[in-house]
Protein backbone atom coordinates (compact mmCIF):
# COMPACT_ATOMS: atom_id res chain seq x y z
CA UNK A 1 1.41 -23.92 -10.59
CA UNK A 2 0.55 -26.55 -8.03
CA UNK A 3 3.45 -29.73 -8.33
CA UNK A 4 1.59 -32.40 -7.80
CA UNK A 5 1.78 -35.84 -10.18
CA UNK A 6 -1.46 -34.87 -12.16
CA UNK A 7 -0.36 -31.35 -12.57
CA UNK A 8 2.67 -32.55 -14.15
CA UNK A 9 0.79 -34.84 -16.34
CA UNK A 10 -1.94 -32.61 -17.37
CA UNK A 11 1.43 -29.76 -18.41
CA UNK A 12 2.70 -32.03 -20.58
CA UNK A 13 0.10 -33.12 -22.57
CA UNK A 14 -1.01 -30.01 -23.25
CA UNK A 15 -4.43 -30.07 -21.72
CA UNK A 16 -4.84 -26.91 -19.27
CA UNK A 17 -8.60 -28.10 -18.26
CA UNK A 18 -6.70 -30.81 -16.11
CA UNK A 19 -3.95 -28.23 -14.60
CA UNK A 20 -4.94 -27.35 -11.27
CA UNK A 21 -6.41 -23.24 -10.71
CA UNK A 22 -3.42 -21.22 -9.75
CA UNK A 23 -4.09 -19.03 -6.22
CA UNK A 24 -4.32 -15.66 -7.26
CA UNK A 25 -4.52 -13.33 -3.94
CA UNK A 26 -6.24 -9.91 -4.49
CA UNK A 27 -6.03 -6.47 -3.10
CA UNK A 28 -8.17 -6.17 -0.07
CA UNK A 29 -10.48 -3.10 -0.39
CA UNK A 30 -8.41 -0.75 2.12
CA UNK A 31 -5.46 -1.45 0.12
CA UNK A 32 -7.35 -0.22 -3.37
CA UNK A 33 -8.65 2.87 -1.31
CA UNK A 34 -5.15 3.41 -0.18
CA UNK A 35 -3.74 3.67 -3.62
CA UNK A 36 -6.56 5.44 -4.97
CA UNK A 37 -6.08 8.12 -2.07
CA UNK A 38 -2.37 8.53 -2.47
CA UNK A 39 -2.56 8.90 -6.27
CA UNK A 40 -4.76 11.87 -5.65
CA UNK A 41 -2.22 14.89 -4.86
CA UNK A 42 -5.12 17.85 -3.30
CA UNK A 43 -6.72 15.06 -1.25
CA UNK A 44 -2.64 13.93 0.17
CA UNK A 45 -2.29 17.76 0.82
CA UNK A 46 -5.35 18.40 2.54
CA UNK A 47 -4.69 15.46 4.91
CA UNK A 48 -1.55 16.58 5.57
CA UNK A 49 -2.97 20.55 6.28
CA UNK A 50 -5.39 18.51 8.55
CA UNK A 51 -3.23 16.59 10.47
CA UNK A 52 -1.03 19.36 11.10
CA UNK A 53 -4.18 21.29 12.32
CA UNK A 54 -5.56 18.47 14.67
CA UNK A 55 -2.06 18.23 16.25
CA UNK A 56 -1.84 22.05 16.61
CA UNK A 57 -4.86 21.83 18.53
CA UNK A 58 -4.19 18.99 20.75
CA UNK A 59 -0.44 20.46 21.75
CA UNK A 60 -2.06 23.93 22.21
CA UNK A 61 -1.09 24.19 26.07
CA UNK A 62 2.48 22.95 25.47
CA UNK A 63 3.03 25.34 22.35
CA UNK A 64 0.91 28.58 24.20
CA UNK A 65 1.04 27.26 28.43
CA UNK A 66 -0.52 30.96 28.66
CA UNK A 67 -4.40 31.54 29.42
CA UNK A 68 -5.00 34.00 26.92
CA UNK A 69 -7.96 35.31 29.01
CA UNK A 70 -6.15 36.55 31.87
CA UNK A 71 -5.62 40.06 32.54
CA UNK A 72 -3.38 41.45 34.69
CA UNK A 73 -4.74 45.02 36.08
CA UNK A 74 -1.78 46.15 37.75
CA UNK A 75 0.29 47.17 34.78
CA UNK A 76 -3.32 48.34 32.77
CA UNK A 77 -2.61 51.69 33.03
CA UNK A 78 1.63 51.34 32.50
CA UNK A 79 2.72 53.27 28.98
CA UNK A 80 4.02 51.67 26.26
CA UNK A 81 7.34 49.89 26.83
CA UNK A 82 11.20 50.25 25.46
């Protein structure tokens, strides 16, 4: 409630067509897509399997630094190791 003299007045006789609107502030519409994302549990989980998939691929040289093309022809024709 707003506390101003007519405010005041208007409480305490009773009439609420002289009160003053209260300022309600509402949920933005990220926020309401937020919550209705996080309440659903498969979509959380496949976000999470994503984002662990995109970062996999963008720290692929750090976690493998080795081309995986490459041969090397000198030890083709080795046998098997101990």
């Amino acid at each position: 409630m707003v506390n101003t003299p007519a405010a005041k007045q208007a409480a305490q006789s009773g009439n609420r067509l002289l009160e003053p609107d209260r300022v309600v502030r509402h949920d933005t519409m990220t926020r309401l897509i937020i919550r209705r994302f996080k309440r659903h549990r498969l979509a959380v989980v496949g976000l999470i399997v994503l984002s662990i998939l995109v970062l996999t691929a963008v720290f692929a040289p750090v976690i493998a630094p080795h081309d995986p093309n490459t041969l090397n022809t000198a030890d083709k024709l080795q046998g098997p190791s101990r």
